[in-house]
C-alpha atoms as a PDB file:
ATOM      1  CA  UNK A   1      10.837 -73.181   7.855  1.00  0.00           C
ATOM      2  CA  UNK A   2       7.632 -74.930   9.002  1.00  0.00           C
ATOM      3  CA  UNK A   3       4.583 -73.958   9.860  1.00  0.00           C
ATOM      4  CA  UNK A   4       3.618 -73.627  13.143  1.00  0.00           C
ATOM      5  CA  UNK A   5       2.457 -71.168  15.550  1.00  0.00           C
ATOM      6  CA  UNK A   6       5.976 -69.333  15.875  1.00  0.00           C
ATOM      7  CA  UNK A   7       6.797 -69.408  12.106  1.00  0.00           C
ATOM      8  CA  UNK A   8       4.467 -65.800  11.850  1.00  0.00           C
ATOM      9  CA  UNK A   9       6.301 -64.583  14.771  1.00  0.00           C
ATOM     10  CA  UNK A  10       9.478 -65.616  13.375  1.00  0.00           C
ATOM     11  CA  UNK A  11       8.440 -63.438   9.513  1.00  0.00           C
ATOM     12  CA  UNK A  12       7.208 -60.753  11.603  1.00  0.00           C
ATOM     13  CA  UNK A  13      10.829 -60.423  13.677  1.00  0.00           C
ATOM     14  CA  UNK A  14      12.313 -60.296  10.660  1.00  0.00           C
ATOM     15  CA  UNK A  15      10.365 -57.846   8.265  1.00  0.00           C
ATOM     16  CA  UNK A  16      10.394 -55.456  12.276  1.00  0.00           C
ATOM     17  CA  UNK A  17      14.324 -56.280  12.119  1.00  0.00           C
ATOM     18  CA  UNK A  18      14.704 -54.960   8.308  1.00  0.00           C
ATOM     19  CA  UNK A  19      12.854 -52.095   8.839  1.00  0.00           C
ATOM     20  CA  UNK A  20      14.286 -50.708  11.923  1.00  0.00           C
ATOM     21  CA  UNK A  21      17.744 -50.851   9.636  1.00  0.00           C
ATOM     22  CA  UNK A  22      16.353 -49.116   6.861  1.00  0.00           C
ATOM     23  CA  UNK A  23      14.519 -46.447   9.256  1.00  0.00           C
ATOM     24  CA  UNK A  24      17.755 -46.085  11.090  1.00  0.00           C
ATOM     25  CA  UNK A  25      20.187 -45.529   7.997  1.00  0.00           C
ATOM     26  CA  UNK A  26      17.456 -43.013   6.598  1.00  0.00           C
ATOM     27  CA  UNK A  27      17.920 -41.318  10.153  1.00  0.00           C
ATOM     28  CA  UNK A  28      22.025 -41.336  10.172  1.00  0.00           C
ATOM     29  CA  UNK A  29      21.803 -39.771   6.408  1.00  0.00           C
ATOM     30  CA  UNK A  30      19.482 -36.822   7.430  1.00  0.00           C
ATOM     31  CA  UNK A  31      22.103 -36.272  10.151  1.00  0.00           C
ATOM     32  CA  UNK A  32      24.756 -36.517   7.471  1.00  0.00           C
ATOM     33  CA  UNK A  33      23.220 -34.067   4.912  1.00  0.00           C
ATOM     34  CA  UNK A  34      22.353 -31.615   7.950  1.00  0.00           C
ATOM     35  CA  UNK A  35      26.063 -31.359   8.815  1.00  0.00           C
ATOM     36  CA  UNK A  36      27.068 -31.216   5.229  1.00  0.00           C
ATOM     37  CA  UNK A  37      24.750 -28.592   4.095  1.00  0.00           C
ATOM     38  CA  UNK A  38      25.295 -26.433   7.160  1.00  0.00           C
ATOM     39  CA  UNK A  39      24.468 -23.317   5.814  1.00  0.00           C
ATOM     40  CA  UNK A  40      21.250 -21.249   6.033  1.00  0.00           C
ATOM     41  CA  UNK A  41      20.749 -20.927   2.150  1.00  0.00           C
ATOM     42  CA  UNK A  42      21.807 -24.792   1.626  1.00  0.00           C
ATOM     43  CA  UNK A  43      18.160 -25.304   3.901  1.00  0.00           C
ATOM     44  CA  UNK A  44      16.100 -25.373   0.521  1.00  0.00           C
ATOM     45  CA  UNK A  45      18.411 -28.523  -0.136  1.00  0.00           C
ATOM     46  CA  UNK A  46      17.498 -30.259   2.627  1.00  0.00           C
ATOM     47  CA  UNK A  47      13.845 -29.642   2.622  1.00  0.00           C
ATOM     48  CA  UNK A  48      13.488 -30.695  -0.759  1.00  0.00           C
ATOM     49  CA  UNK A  49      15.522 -34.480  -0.082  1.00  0.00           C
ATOM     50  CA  UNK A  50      12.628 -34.326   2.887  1.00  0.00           C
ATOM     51  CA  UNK A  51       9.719 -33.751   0.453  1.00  0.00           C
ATOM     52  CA  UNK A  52      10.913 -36.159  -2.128  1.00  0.00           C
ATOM     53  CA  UNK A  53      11.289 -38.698   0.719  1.00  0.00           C
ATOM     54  CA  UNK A  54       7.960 -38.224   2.294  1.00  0.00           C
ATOM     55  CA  UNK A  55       6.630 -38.323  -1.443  1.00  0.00           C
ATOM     56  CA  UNK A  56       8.137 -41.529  -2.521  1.00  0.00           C
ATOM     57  CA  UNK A  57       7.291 -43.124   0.624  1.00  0.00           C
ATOM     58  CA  UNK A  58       3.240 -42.270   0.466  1.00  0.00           C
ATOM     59  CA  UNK A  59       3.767 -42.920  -3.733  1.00  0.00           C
ATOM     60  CA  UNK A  60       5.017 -46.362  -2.089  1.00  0.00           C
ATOM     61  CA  UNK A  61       2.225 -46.895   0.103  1.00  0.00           C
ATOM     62  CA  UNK A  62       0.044 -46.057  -2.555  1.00  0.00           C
ATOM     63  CA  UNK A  63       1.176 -48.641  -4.825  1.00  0.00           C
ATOM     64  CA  UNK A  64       1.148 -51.025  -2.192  1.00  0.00           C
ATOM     65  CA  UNK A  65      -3.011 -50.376  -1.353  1.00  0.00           C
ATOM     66  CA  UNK A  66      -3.743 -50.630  -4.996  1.00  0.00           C
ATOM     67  CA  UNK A  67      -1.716 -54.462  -5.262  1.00  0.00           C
ATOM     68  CA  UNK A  68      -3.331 -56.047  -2.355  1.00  0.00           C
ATOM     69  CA  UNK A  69      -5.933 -54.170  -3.119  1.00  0.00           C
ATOM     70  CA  UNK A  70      -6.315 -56.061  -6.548  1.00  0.00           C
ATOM     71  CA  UNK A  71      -5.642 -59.202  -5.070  1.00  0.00           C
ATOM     72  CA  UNK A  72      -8.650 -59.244  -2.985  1.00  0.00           C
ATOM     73  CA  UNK A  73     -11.851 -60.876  -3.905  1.00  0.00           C
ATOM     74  CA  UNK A  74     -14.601 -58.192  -5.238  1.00  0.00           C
ATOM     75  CA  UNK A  75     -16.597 -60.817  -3.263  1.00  0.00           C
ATOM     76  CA  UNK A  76     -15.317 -61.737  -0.277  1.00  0.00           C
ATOM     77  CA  UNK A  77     -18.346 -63.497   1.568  1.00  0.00           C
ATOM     78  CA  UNK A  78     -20.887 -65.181  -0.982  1.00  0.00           C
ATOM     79  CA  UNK A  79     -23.620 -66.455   0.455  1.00  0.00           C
ATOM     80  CA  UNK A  80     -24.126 -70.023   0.977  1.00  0.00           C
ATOM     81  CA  UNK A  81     -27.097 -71.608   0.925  1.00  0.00           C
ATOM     82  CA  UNK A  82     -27.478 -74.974   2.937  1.00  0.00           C
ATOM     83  CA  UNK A  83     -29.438 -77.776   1.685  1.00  0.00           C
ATOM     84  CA  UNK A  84     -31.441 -79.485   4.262  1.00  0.00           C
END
């Protein structure tokens, strides 16, 4: 791919694209698991796949602030003294 001004656009479409799918087939199984644990004392079930999945995803996050996180500079601007 080269670089040019419609190469970001072009990453962006396609991390947007990937994550729409994943958000969608999380969606269709919460519809799946509501109709197969119908019943009132099945709920706890339920609430507890929504808990883990709100857990891992923020555990995710997390994880994802501390790596770029680390990657940063601990100095980002230095300054620079001109000689003149």
């Amino acid at each position: 791919m080269e670089a040019g001004p419609n190469a970001f656009s072009c990453v962006t479409g396609a991390v947007t694209g990937v994550q729409t799918s994943v958000q969608s087939l999380f969606e269709i199984s919460s519809f799946v698991a509501g109709c197969v644990l119908h019943a009132p004392e099945q709920f706890h079930w339920l609430m507890l796949g929504s808990l883990a999945s709100v857990c891992t995803a923020a555990g995710l996050f997390f994880v994802f602030v501390y790596m770029s996180a680390a990657q940063r500079p601990s100095q980002p601007y230095q300054l620079v003294r001109s000689t003149g």
